[in-house]
N, C-alpha and C. Protein backbone atom coordinates (compact mmCIF):
# COMPACT_ATOMS: atom_id res chain seq x y z
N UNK A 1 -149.78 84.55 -81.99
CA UNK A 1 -149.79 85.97 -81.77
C UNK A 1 -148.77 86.66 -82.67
N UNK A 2 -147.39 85.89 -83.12
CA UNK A 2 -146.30 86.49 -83.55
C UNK A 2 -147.12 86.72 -84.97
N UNK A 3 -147.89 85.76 -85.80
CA UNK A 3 -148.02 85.66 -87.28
C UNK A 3 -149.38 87.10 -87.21
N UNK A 4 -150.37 87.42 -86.22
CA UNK A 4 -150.81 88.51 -86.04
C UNK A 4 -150.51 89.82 -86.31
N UNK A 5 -149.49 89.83 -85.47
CA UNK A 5 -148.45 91.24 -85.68
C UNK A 5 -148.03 91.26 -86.71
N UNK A 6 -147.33 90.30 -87.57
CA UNK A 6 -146.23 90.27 -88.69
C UNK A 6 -147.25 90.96 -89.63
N UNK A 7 -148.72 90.42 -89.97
CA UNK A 7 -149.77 90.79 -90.48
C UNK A 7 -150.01 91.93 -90.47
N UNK A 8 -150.62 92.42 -89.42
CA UNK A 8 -150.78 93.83 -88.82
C UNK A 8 -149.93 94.84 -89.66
N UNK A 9 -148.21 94.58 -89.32
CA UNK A 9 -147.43 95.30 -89.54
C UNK A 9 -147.15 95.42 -91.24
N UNK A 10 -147.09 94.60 -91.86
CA UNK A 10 -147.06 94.59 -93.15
C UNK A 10 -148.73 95.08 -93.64
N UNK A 11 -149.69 95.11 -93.01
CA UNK A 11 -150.97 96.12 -93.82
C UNK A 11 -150.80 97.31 -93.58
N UNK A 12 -149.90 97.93 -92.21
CA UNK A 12 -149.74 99.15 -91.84
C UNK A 12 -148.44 99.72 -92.59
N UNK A 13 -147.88 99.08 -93.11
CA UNK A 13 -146.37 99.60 -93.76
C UNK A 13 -146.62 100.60 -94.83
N UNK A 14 -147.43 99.88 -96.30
CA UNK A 14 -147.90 101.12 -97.44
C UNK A 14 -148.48 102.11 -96.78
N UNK A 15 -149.49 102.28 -95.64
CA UNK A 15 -150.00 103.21 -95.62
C UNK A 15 -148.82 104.23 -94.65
N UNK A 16 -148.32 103.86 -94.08
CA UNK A 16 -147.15 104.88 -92.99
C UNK A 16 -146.38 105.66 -94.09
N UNK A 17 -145.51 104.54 -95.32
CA UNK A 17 -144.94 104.88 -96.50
C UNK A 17 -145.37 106.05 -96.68
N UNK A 18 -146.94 105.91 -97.27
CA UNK A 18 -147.40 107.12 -97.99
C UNK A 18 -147.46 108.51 -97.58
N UNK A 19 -148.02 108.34 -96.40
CA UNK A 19 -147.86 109.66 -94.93
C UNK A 19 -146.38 109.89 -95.06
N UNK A 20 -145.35 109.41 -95.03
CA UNK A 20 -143.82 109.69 -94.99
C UNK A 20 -143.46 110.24 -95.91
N UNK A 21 -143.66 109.77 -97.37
CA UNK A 21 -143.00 110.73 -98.05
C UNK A 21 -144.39 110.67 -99.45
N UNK A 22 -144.75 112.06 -99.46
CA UNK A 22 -146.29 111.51 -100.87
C UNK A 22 -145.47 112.22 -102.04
N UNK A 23 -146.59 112.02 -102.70
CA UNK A 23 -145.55 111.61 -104.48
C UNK A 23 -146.56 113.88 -104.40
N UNK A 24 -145.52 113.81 -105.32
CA UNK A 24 -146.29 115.22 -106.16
C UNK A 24 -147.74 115.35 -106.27
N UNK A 25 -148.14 116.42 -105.78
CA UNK A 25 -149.43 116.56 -105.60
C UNK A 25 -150.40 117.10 -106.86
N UNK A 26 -150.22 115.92 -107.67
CA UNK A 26 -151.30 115.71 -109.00
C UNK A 26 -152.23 116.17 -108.88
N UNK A 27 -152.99 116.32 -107.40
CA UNK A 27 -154.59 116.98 -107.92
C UNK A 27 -154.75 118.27 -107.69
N UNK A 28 -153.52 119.35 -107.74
CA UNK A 28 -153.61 120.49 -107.81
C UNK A 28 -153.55 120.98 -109.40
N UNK A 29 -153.20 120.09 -110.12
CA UNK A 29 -153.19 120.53 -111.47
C UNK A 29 -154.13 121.46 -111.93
N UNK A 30 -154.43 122.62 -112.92
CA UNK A 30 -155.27 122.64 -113.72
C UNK A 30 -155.11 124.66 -113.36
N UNK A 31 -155.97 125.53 -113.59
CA UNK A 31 -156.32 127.16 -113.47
C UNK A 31 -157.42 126.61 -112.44
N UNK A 32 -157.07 127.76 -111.60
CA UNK A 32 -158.27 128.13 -110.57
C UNK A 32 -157.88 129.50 -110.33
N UNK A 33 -159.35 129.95 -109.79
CA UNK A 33 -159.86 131.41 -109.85
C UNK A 33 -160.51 132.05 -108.39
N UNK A 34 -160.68 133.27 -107.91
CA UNK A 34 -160.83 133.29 -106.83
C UNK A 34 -161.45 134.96 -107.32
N UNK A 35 -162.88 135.17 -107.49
CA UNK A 35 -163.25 136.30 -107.28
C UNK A 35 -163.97 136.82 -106.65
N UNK A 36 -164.12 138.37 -105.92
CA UNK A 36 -164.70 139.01 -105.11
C UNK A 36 -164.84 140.44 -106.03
N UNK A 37 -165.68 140.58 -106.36
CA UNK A 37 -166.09 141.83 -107.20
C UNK A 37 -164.88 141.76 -107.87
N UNK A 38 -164.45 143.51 -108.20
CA UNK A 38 -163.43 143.54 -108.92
C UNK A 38 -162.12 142.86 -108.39
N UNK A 39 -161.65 142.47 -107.52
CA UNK A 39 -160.92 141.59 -106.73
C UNK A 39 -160.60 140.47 -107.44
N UNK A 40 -159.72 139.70 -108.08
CA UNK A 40 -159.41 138.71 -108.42
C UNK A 40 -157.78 137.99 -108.46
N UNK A 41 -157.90 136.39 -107.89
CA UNK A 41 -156.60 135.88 -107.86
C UNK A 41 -156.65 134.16 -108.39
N UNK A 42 -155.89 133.85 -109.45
CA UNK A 42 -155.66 133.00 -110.47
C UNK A 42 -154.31 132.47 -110.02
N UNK A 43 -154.56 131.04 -109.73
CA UNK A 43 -153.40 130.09 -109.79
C UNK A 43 -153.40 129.04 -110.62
N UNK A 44 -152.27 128.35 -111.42
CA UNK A 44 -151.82 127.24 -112.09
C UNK A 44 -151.09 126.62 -111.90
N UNK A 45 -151.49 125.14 -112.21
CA UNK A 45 -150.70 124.19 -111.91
C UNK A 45 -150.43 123.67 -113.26
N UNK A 46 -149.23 122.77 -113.54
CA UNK A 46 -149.09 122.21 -114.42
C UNK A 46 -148.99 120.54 -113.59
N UNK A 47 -150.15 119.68 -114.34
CA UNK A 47 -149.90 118.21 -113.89
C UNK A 47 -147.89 117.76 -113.53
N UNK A 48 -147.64 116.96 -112.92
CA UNK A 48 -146.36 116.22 -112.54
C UNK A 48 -145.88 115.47 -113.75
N UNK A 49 -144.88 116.48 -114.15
CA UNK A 49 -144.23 115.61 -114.98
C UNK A 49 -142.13 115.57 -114.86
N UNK A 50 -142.10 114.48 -115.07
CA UNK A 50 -140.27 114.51 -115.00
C UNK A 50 -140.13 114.94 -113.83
N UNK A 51 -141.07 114.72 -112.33
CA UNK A 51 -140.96 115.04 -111.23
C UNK A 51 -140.82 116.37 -111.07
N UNK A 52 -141.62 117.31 -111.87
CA UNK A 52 -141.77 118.31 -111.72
C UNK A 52 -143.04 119.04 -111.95
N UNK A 53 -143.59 120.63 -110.47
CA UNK A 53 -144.65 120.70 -110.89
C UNK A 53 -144.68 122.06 -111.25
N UNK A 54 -144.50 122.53 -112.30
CA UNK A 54 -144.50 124.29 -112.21
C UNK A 54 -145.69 124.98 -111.99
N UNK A 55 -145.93 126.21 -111.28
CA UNK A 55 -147.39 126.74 -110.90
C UNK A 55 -147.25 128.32 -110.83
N UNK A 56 -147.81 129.20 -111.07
CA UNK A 56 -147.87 130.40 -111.33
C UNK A 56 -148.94 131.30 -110.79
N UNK A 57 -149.28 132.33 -110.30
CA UNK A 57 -149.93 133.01 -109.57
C UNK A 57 -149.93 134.39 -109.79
N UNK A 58 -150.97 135.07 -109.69
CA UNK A 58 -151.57 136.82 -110.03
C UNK A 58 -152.92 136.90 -109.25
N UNK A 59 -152.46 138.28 -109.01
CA UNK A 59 -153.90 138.48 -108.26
C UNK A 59 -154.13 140.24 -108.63
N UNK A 60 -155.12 140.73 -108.71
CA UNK A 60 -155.87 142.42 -109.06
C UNK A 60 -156.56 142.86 -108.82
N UNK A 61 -156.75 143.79 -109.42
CA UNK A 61 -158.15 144.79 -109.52
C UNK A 61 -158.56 144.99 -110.48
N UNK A 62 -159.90 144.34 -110.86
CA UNK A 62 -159.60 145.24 -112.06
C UNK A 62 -158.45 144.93 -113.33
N UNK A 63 -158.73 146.01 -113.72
CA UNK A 63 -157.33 145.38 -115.30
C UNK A 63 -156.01 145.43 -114.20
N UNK A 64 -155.92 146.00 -112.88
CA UNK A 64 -154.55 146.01 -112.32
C UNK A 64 -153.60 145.09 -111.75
N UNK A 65 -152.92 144.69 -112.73
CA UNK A 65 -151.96 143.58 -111.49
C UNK A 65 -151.41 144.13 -110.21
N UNK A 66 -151.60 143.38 -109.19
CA UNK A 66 -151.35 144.03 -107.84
C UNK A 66 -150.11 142.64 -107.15
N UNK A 67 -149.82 141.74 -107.66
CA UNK A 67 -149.15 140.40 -107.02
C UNK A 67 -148.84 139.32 -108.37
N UNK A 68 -147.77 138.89 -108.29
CA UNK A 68 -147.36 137.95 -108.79
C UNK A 68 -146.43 136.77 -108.42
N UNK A 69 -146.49 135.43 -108.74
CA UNK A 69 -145.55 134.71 -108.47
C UNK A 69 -145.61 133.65 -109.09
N UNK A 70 -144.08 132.62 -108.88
CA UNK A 70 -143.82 131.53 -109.96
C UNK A 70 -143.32 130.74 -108.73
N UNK A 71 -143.98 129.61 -108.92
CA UNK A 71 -143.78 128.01 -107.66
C UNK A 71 -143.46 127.40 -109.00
N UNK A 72 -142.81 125.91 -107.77
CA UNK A 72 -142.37 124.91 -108.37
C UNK A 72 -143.04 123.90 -107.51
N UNK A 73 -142.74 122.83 -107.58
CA UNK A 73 -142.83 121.86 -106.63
C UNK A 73 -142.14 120.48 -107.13
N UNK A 74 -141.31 120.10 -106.45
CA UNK A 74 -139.97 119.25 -107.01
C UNK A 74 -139.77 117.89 -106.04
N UNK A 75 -139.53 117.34 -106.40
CA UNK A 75 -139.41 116.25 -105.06
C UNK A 75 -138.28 116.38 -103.82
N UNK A 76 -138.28 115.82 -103.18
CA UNK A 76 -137.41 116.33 -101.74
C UNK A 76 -136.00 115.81 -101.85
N UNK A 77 -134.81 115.88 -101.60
CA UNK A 77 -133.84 115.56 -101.41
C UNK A 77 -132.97 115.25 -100.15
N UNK A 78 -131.88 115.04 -100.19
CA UNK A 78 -130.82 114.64 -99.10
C UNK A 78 -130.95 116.02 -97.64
N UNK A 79 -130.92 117.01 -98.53
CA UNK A 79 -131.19 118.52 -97.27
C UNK A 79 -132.37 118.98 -97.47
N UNK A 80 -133.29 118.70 -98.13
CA UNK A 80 -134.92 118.77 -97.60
C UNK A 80 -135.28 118.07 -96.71
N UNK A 81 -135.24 116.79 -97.17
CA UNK A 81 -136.17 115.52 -96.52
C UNK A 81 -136.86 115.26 -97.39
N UNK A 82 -137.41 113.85 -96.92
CA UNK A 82 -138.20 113.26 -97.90
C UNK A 82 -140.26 113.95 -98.04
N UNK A 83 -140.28 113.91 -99.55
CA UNK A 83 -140.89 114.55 -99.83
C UNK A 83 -141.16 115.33 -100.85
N UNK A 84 -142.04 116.21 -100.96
CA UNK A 84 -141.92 117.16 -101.98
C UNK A 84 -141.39 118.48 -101.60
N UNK A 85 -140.55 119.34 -102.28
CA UNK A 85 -140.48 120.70 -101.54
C UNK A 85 -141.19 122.13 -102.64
N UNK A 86 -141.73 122.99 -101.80
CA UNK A 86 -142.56 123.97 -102.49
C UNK A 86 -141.69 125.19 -102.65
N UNK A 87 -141.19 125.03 -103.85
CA UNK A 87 -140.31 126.58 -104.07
C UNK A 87 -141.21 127.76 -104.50
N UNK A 88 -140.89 129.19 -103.76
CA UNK A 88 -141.80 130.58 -104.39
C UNK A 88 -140.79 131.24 -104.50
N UNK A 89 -140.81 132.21 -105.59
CA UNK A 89 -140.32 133.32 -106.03
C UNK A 89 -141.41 134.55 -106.28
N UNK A 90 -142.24 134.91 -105.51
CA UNK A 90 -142.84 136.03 -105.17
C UNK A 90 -141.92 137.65 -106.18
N UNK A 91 -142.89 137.87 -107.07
CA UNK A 91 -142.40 139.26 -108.22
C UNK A 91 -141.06 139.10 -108.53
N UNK A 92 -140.48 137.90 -108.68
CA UNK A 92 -139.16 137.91 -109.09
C UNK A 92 -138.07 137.32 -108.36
N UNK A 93 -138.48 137.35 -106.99
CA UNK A 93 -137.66 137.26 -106.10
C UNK A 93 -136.51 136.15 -106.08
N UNK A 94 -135.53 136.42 -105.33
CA UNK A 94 -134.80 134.79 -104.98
C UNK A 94 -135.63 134.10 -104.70
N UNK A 95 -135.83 132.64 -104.98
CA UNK A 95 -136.69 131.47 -104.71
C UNK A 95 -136.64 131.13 -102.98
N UNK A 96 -137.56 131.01 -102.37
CA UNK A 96 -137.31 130.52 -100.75
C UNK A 96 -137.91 128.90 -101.21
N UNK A 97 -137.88 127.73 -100.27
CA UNK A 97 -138.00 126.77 -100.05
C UNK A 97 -138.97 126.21 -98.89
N UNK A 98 -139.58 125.87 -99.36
CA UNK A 98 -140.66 125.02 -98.04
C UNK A 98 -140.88 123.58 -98.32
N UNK A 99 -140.34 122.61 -96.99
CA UNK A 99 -140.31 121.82 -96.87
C UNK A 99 -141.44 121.24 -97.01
N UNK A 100 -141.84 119.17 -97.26
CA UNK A 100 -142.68 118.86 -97.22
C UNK A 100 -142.92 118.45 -95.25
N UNK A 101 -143.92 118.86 -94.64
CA UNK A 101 -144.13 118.69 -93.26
C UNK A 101 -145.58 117.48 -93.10
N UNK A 102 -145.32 116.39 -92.62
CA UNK A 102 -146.78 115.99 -92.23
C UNK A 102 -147.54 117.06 -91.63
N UNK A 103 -148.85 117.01 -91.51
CA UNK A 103 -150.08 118.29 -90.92
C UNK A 103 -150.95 117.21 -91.07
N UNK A 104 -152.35 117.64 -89.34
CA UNK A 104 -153.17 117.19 -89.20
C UNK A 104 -154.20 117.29 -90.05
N UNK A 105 -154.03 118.47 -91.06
CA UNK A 105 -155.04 119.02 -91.78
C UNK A 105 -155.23 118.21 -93.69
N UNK A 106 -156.23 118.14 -93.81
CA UNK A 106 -156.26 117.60 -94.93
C UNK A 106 -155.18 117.92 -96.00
N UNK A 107 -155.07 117.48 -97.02
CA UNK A 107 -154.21 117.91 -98.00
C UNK A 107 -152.46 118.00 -98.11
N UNK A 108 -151.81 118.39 -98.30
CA UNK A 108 -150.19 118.88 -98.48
C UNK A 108 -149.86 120.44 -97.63
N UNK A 109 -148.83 119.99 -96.81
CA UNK A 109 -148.27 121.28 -96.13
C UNK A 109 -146.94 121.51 -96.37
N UNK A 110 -146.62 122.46 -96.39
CA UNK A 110 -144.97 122.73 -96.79
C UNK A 110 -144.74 123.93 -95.70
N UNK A 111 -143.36 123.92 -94.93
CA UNK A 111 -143.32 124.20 -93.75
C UNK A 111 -141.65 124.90 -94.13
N UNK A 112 -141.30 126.03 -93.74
CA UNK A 112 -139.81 127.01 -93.56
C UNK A 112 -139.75 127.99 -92.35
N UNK A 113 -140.26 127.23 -91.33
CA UNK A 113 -139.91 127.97 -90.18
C UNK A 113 -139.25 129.66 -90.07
N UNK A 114 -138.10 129.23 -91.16
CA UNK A 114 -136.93 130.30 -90.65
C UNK A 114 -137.44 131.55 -91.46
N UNK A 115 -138.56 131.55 -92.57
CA UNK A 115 -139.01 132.45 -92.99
C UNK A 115 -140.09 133.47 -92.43
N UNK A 116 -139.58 134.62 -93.16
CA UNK A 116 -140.71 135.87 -92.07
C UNK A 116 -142.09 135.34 -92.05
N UNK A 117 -142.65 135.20 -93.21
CA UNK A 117 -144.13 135.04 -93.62
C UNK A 117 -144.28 135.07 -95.22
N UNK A 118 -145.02 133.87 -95.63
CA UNK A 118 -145.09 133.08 -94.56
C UNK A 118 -144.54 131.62 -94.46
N UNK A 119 -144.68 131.16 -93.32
CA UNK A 119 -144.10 130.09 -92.87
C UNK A 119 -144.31 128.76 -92.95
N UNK A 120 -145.72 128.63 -93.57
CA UNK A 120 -146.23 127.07 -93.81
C UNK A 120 -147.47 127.31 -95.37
N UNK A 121 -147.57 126.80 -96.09
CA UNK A 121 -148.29 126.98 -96.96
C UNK A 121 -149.23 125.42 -97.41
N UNK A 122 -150.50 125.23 -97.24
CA UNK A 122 -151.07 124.28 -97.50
C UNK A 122 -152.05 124.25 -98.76
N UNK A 123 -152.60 123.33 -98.99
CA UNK A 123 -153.43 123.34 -100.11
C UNK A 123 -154.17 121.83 -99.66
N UNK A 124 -155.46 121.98 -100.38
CA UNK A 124 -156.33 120.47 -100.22
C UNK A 124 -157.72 121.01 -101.20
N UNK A 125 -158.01 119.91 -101.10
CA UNK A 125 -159.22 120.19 -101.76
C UNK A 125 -160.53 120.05 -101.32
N UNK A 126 -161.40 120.75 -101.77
CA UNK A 126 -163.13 120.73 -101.22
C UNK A 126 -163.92 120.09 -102.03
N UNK A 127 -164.26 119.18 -102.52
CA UNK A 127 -164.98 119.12 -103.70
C UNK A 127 -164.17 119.33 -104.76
N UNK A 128 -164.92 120.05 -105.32
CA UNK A 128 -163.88 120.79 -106.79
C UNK A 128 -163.13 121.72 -107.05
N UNK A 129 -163.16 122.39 -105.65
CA UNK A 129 -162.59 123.53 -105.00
C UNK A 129 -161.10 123.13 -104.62
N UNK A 130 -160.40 123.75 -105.03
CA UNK A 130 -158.69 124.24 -104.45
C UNK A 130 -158.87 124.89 -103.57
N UNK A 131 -158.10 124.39 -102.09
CA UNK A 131 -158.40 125.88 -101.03
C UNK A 131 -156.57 125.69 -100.30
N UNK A 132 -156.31 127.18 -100.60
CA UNK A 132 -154.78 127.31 -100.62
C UNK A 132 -154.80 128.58 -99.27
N UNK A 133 -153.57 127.67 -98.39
CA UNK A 133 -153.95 128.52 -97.31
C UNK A 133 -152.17 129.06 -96.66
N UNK A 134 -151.45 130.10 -96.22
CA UNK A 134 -150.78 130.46 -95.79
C UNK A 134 -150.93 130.66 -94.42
N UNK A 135 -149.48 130.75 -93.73
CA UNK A 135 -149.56 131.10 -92.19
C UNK A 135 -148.64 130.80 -91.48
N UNK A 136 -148.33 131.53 -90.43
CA UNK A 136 -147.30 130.99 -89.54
C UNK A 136 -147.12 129.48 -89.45
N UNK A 137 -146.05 128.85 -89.04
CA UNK A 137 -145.79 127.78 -88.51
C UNK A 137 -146.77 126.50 -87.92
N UNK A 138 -147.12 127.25 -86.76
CA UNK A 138 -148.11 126.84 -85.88
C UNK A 138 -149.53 127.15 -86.36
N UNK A 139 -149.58 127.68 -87.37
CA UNK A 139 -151.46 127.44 -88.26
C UNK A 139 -151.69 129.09 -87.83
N UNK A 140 -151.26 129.86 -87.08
CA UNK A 140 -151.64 131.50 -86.65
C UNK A 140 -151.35 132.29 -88.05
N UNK A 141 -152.30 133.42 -87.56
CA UNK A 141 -152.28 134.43 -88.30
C UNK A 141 -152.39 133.65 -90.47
N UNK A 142 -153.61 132.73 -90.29
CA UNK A 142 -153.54 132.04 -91.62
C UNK A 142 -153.98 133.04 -92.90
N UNK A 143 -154.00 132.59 -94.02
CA UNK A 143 -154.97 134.30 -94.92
C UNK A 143 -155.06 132.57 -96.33
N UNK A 144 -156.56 132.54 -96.69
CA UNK A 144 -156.94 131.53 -97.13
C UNK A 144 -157.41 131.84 -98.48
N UNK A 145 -156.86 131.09 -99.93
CA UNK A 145 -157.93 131.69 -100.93
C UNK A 145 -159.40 130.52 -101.30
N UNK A 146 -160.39 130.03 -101.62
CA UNK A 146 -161.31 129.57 -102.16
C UNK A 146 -161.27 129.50 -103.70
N UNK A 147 -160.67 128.43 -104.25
CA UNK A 147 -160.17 128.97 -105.94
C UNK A 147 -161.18 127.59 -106.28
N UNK A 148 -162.53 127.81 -107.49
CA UNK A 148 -162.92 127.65 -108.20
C UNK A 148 -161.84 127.32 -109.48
N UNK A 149 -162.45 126.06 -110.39
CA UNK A 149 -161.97 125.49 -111.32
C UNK A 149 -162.18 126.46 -112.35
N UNK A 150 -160.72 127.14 -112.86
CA UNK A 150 -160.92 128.13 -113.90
C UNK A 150 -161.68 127.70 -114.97
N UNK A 151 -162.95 128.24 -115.77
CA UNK A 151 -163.16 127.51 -117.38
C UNK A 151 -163.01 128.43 -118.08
């Protein structure tokens, strides 16, 4: 029974690993696009490199810029936790920090409680689809984009 378990436990170890702390989220790389008539919002990723992921964001009307912002995504440290952490600087702003959080939900969640809104920011994928989702803490009050592979 003992050589069972020992078994068990060593096939279950890589996979707990991976759930504990995941490497940079490589398959967000690339432009994606999100339009509704004149309505449009464009995010980028740059693939993981030197443990780093830089990503950039706009959204409009029309010829009008109405939103901008510059992410990072960096690996986790001693006062993060293990993980990746999702930095935004929203039009300039001081950078806020969101932790990497396990979530039941497919994909990568990054979680800052102590922030107004918002408070958890996820991403996963559909197919070929990027679907990037904001929201309180607890998954409330979410606001979701559908981003198509820019060509």
């Amino acid at each position: 029974m003992h050589g069972i378990a020992l078994i068990a436990a060593l096939l279950a170890a890589p996979v707990a690993a991976a759930e504990e702390t995941p490497p940079l989220p490589g398959w967000m790389a690339g432009c994606w696009e999100q339009v509704e008539g004149e309505r449009w919002t464009e995010e980028c990723w740059t693939a993981p490199r030197a443990g780093t992921m830089l990503g950039s964001s706009r959204s409009g009307r029309g010829d009008t810029l109405i939103e901008w912002e510059t992410m990072q995504i960096l690996p986790g440290d001693a006062a993060s936790g293990p993980g990746p952490v999702f930095w935004g600087s929203p039009r300039g702003a001081a950078r806020t920090a969101f932790a990497w959080r396990p979530d039941a939900g497919p994909g990568i969640a990054f979680v800052n409680a102590a922030h107004d809104y918002p408070q958890r920011i996820r991403y996963w994928r559909e197919g070929e689809n990027l679907i990037a989702e904001i929201a309180l803490a607890d998954g409330s009050k979410p606001r979701r984009w559908t981003y198509r592979p820019r060509r």
